[in-house]
C-alpha atoms as a PDB file:
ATOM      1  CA  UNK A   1      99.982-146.512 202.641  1.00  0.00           C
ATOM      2  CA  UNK A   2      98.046-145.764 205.737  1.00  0.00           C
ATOM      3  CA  UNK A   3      94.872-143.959 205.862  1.00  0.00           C
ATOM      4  CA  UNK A   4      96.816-141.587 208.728  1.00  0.00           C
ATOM      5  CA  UNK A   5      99.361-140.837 206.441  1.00  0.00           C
ATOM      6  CA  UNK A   6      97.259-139.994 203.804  1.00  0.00           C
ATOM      7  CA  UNK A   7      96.729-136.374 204.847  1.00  0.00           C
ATOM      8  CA  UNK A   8     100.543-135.889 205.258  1.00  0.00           C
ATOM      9  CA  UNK A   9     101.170-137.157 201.948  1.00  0.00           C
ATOM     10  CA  UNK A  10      99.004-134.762 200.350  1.00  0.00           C
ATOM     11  CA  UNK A  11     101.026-131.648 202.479  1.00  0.00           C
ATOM     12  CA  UNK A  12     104.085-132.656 201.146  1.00  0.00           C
ATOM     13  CA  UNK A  13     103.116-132.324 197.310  1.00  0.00           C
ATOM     14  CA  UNK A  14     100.985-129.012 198.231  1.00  0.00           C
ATOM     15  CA  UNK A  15     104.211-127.931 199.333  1.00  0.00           C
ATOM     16  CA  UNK A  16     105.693-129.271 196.661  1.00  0.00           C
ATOM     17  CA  UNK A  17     104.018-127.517 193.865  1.00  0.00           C
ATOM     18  CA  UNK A  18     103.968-124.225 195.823  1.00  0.00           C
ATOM     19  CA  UNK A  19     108.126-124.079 196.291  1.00  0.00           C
ATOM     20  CA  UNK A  20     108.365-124.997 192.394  1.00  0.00           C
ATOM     21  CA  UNK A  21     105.611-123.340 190.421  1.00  0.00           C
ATOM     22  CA  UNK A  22     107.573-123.679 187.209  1.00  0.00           C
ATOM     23  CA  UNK A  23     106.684-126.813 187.261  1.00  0.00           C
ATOM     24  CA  UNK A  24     103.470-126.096 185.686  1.00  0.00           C
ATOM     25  CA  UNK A  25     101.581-128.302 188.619  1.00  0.00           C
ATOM     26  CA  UNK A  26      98.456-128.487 190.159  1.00  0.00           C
ATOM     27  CA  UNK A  27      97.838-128.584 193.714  1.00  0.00           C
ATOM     28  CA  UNK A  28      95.774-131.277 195.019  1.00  0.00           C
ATOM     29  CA  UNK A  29      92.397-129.556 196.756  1.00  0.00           C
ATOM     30  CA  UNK A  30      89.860-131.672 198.509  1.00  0.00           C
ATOM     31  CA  UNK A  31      86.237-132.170 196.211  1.00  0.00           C
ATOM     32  CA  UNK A  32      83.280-129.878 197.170  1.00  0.00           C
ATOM     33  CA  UNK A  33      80.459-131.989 198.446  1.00  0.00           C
ATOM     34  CA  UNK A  34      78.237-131.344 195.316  1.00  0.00           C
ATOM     35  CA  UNK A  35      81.220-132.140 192.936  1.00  0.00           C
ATOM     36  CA  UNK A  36      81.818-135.562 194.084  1.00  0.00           C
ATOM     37  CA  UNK A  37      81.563-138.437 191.773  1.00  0.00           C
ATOM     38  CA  UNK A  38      79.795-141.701 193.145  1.00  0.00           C
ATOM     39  CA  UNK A  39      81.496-144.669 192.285  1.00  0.00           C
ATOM     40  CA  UNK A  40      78.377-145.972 190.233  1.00  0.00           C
ATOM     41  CA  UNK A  41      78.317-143.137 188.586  1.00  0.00           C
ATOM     42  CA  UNK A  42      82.259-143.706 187.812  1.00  0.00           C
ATOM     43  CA  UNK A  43      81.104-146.838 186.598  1.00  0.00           C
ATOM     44  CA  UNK A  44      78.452-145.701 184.195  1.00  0.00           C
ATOM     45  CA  UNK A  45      80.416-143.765 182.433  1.00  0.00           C
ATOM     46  CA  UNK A  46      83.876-146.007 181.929  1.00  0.00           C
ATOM     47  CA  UNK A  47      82.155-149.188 182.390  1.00  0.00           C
ATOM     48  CA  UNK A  48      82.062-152.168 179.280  1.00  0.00           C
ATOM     49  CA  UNK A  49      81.737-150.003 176.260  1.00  0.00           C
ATOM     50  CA  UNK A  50      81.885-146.870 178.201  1.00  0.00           C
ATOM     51  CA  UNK A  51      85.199-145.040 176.660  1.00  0.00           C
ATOM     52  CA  UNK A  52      81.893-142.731 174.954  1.00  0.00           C
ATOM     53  CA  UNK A  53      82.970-140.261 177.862  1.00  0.00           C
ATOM     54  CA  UNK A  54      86.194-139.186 176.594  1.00  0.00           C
ATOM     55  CA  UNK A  55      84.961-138.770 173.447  1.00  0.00           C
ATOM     56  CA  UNK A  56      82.562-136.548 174.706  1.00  0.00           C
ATOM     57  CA  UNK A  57      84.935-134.240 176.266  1.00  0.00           C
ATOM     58  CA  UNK A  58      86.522-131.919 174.943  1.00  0.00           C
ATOM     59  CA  UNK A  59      88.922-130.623 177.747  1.00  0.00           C
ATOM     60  CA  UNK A  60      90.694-131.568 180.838  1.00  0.00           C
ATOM     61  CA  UNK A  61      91.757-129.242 183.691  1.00  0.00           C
ATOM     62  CA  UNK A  62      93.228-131.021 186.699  1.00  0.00           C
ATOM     63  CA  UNK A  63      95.848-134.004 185.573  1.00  0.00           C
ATOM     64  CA  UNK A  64      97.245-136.764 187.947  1.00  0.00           C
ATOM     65  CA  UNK A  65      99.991-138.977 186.638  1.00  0.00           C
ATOM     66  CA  UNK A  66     100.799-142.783 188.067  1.00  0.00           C
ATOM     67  CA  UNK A  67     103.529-145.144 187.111  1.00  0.00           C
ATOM     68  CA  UNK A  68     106.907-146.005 186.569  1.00  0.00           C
ATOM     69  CA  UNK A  69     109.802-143.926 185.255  1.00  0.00           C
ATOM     70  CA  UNK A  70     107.898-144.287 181.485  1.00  0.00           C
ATOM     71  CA  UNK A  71     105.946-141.332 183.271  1.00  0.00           C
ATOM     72  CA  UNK A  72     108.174-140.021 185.620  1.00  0.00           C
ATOM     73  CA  UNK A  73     110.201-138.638 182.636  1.00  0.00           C
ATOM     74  CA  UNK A  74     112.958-140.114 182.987  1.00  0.00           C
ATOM     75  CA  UNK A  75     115.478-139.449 179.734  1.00  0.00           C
ATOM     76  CA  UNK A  76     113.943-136.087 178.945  1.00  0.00           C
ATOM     77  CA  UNK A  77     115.030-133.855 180.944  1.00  0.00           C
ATOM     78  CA  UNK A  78     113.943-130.238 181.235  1.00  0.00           C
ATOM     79  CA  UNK A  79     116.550-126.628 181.113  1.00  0.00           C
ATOM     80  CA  UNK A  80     116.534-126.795 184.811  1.00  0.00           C
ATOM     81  CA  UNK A  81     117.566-130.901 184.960  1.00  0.00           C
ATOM     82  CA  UNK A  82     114.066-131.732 186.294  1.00  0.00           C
ATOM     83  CA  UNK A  83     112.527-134.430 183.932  1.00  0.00           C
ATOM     84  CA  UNK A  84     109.501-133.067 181.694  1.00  0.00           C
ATOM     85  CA  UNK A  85     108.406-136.346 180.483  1.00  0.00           C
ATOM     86  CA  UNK A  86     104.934-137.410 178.005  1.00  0.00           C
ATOM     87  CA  UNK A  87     102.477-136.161 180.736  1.00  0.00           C
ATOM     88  CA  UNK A  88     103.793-132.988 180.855  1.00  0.00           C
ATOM     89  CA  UNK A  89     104.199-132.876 177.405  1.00  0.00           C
ATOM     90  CA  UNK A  90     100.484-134.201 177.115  1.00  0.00           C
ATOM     91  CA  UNK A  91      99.444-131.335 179.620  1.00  0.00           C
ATOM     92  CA  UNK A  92     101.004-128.945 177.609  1.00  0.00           C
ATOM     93  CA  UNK A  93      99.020-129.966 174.011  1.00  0.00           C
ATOM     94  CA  UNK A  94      95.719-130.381 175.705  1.00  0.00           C
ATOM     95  CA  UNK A  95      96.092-126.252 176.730  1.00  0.00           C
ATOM     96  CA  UNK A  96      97.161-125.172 173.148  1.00  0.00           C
ATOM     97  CA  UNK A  97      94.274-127.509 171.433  1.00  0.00           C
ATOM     98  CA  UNK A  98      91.658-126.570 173.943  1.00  0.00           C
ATOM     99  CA  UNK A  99      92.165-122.911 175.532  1.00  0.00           C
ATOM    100  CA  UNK A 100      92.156-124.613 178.950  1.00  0.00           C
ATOM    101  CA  UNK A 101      94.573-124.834 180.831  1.00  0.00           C
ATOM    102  CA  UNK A 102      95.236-128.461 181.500  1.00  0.00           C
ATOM    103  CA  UNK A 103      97.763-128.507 185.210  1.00  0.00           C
ATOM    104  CA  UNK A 104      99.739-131.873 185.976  1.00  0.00           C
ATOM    105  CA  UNK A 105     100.317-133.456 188.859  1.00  0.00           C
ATOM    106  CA  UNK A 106     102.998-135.741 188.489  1.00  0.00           C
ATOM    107  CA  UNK A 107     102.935-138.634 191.062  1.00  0.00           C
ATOM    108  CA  UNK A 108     105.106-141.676 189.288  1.00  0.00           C
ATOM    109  CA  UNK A 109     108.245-142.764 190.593  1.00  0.00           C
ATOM    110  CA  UNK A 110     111.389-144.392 188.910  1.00  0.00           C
ATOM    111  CA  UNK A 111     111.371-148.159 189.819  1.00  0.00           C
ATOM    112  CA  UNK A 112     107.677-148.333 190.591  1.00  0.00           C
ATOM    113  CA  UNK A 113     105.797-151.681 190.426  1.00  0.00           C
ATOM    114  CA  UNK A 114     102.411-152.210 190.284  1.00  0.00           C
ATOM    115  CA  UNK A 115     101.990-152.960 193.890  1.00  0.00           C
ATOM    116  CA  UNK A 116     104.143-149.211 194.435  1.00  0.00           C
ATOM    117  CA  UNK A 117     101.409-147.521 192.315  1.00  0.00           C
ATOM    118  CA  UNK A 118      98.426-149.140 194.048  1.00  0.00           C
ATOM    119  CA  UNK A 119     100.128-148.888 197.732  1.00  0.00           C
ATOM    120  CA  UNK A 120     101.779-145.653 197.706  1.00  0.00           C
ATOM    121  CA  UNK A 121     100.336-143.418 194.317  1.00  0.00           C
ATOM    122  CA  UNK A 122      96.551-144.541 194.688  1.00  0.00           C
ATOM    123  CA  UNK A 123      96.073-143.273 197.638  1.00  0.00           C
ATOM    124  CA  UNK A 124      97.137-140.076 197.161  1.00  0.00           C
ATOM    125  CA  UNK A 125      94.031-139.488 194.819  1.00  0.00           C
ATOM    126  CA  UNK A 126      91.296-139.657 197.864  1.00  0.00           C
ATOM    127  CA  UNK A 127      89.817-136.213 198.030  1.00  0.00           C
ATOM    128  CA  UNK A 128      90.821-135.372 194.462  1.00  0.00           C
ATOM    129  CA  UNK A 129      88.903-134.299 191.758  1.00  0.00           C
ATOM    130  CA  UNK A 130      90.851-135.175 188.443  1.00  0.00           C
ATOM    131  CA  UNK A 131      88.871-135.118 185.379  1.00  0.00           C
ATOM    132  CA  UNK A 132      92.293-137.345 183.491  1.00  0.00           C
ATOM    133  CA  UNK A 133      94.554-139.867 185.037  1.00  0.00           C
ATOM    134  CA  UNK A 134      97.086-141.756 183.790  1.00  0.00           C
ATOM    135  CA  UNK A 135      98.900-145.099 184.959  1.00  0.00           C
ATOM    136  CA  UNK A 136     101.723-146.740 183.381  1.00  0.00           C
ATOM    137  CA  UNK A 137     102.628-149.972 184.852  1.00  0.00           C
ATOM    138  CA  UNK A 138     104.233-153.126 184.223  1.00  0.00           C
ATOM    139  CA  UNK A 139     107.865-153.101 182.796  1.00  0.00           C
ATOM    140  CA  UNK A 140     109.546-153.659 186.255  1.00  0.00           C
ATOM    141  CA  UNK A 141     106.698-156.088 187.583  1.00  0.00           C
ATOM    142  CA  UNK A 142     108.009-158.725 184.169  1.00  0.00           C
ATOM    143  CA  UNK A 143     111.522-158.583 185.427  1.00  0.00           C
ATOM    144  CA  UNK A 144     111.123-160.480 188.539  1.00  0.00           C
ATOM    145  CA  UNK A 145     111.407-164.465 188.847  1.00  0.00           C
ATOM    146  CA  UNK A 146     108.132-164.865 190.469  1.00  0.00           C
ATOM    147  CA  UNK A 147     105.937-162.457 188.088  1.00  0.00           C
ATOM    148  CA  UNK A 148     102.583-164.052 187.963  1.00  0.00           C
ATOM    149  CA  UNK A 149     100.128-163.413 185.059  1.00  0.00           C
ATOM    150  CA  UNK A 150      96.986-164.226 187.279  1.00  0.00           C
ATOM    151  CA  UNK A 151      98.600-161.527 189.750  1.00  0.00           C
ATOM    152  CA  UNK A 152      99.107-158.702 187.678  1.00  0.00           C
ATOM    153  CA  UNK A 153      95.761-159.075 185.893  1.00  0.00           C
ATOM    154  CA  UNK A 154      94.151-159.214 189.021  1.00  0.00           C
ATOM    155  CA  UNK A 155      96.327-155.730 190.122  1.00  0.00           C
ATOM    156  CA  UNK A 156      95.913-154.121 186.810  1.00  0.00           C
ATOM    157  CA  UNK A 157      92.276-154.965 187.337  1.00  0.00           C
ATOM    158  CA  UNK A 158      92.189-153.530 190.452  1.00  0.00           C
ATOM    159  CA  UNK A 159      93.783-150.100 189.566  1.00  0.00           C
ATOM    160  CA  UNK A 160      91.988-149.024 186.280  1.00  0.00           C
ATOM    161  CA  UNK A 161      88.607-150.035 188.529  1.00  0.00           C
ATOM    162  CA  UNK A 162      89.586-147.570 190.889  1.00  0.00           C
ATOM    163  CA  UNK A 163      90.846-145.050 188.716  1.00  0.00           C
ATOM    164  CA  UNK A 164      87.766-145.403 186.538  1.00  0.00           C
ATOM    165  CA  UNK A 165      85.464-144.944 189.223  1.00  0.00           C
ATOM    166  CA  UNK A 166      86.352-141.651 190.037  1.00  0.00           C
ATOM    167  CA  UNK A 167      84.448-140.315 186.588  1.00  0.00           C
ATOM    168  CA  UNK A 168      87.841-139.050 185.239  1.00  0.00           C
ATOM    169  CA  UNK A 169      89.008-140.187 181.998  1.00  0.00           C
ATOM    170  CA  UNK A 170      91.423-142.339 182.223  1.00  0.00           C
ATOM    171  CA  UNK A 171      95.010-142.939 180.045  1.00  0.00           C
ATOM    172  CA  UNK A 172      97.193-146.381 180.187  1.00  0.00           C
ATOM    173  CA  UNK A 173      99.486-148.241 177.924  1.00  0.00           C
ATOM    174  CA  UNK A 174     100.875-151.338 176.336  1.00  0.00           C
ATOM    175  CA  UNK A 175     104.573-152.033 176.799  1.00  0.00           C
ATOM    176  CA  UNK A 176     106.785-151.869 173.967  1.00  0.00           C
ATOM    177  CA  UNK A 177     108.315-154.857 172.147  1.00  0.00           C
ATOM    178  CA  UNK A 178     112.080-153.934 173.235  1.00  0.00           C
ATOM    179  CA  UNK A 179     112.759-157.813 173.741  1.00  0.00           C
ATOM    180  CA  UNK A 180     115.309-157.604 170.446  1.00  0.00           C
ATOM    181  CA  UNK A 181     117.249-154.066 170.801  1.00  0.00           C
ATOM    182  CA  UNK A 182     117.709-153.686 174.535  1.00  0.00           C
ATOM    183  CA  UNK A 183     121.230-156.171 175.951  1.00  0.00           C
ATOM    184  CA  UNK A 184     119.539-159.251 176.975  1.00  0.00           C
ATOM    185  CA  UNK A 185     121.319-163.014 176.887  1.00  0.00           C
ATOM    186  CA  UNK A 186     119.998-165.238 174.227  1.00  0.00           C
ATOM    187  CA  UNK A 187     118.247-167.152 176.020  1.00  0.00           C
ATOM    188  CA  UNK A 188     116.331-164.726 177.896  1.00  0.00           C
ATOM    189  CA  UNK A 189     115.224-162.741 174.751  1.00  0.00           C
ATOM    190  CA  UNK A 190     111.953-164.877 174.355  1.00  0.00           C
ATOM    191  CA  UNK A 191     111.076-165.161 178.034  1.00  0.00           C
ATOM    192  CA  UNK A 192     111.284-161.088 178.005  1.00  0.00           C
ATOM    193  CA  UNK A 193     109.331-161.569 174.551  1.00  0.00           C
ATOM    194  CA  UNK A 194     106.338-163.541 175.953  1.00  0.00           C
ATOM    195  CA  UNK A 195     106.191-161.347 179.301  1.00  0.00           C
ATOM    196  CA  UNK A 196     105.960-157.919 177.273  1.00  0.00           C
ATOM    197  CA  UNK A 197     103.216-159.183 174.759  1.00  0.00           C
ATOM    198  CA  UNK A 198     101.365-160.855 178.226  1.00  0.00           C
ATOM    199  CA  UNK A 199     101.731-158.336 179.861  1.00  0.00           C
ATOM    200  CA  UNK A 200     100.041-155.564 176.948  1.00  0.00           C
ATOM    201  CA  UNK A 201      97.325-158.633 176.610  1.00  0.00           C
ATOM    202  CA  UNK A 202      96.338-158.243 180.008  1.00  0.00           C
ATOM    203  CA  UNK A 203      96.740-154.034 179.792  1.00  0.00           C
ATOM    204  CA  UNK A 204      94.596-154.050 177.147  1.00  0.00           C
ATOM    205  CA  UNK A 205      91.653-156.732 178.038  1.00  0.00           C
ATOM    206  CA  UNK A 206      91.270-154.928 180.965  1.00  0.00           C
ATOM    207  CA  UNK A 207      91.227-151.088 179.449  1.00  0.00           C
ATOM    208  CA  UNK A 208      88.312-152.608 177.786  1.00  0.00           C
ATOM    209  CA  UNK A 209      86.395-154.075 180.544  1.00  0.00           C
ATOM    210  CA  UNK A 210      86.745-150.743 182.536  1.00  0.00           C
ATOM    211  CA  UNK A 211      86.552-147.819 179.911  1.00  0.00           C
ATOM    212  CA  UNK A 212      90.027-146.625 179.976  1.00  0.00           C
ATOM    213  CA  UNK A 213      92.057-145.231 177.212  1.00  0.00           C
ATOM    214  CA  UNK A 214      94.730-147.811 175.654  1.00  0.00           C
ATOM    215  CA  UNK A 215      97.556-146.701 173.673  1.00  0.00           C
ATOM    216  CA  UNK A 216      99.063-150.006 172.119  1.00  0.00           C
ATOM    217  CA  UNK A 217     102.695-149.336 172.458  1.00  0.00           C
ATOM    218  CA  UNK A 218     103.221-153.128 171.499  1.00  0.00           C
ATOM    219  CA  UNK A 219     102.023-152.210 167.848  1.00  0.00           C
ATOM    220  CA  UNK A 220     104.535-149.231 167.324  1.00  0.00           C
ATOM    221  CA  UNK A 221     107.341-151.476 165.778  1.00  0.00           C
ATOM    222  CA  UNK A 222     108.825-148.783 163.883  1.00  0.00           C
ATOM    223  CA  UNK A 223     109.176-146.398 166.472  1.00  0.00           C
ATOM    224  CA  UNK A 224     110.436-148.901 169.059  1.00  0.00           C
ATOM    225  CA  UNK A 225     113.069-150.264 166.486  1.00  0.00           C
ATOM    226  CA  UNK A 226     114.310-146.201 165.696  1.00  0.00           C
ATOM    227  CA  UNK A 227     117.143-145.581 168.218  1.00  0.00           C
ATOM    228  CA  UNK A 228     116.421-141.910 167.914  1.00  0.00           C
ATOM    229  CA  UNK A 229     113.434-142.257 169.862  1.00  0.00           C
ATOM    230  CA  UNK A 230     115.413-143.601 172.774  1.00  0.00           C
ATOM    231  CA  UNK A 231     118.262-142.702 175.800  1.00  0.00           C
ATOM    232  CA  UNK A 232     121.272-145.010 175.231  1.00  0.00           C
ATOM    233  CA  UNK A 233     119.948-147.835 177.299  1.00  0.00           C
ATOM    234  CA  UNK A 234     117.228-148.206 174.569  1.00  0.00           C
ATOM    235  CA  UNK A 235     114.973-148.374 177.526  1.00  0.00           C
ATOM    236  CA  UNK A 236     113.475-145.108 178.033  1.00  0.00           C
ATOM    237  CA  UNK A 237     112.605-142.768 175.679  1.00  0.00           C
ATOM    238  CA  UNK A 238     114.635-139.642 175.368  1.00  0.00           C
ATOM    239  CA  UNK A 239     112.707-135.940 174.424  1.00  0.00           C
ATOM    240  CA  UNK A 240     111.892-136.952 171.287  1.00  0.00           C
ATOM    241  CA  UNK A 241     110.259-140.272 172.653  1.00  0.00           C
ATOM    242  CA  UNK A 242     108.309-138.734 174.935  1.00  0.00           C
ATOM    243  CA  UNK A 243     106.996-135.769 172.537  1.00  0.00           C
ATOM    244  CA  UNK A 244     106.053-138.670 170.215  1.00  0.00           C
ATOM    245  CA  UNK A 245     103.812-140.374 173.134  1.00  0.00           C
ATOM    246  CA  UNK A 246     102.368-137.209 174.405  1.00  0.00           C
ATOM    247  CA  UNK A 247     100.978-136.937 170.859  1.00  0.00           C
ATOM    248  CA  UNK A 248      99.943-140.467 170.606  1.00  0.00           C
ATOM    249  CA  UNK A 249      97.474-140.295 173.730  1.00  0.00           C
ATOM    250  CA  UNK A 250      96.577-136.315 172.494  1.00  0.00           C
ATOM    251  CA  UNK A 251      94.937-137.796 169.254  1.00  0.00           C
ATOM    252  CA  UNK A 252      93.536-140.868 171.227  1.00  0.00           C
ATOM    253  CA  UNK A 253      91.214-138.054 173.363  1.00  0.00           C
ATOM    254  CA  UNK A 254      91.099-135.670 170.501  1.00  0.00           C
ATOM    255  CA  UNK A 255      91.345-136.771 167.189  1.00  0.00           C
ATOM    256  CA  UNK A 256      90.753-135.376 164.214  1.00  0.00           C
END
């Protein structure tokens, strides 16, 4: 996305949240001078060893959301048809644990590739002062022909540096295992196999070497092998999926 069109972007999900404030989300507002975080400061805090920072806080106010339809919400949809998804869900547990309201922002999009999130999602967070971000990414960048590990490890790399550095805390995943329930062809079953547990690998190495917050979806057999957890297309996760995630990352920043 262009730098131009950055400002534009931002109107349209100002206007956004103010035609649909049932929505329960936050407005984007540009950073006062004094609040802005420096990108070595970012750094400080989420660097190697640096996940200390989430454990240090205790609440989270102003919410963006990145991805793929995993966070879009797809499969749990709300009373009015709009999907409400884990990071609404999430939003909605970090108010009742904390006593603060926690607003989301919810900028993923069904389809979404890596390249989508760092071209068209990113962007949108210059001049905003999250203090949590999420990004799920990854299930539709294994699907193509010419999916290159080197590629998406530089990407992922790329994103959860720039996330990082804005001092927020920030949320990604693994992808689940779904190589054995979802309709594949035989012979495509291990290919899909191999790409999902790369694909975590590099998801998680690089959580680590920036300070984000991993939840290891890979490692959640039981849940990923319970079709009540899931829409039909044993793809997405229905309600019920995504109430069990939203809890997942809720203990990761607050447990106990």
């Amino acid at each position: 996305m262009a730098d131009a069109a950055i400002p534009d972007a931002i109107a349209a999900v100002v206007l956004a949240c103010l035609s649909r404030p049932e929505l329960n989300v936050l407005c984007f507002m540009s950073c006062p001078a004094e609040a802005a975080t420096p990108r070595d400061q970012g750094r400080q805090q989420h660097g190697p060893g640096g996940t200390a920072l989430h454990r240090q806080k205790r609440s989270w106010r102003v919410y963006v959301a990145l991805g793929d339809s995993l966070t879009a919400g797809r499969g749990d949809p709300g009373p009015d048809g709009q999907p409400v998804g884990w990071a609404r869900r999430l939003a909605g547990i970090l108010t009742e644990r904390t006593s603060h309201r926690c607003a989301v922002t919810n900028l993923a999009v069904d389809g979404a590739t890596l390249a989508d999130v760092l071209g068209r999602q990113l962007p949108l967070l210059d001049g905003v002062c999250p203090d949590l971000v999420s990004a799920t990414v990854g299930m539709n960048d294994i699907r193509g022909r010419d999916f290159s590990v080197h590629a998406f490890a530089a990407e992922v790399g790329v994103l959860l540096d720039s996330l990082t550095s804005t001092g927020a805390t920030v949320l990604t995943c693994t992808l689940p295992d779904i190589a054995g329930v979802v309709s594949l062809p035989p012979t495509h079953v291990e290919i899909a196999h191999q790409r999902l547990r790369t694909a975590g690998d590099v998801i998680k190495d690089q959580s680590a070497r920036f300070g984000a917050v991993c939840l290891d979806i890979w490692t959640m057999t039981d849940a990923v092998v319970n079709p009540e957890y899931f829409t039909a297309d044993r793809l997405h996760p229905n309600a019920r999926g995504h109430s069990m995630l939203a809890a997942a990352f809720a203990g990761m920043l607050l447990p106990g």
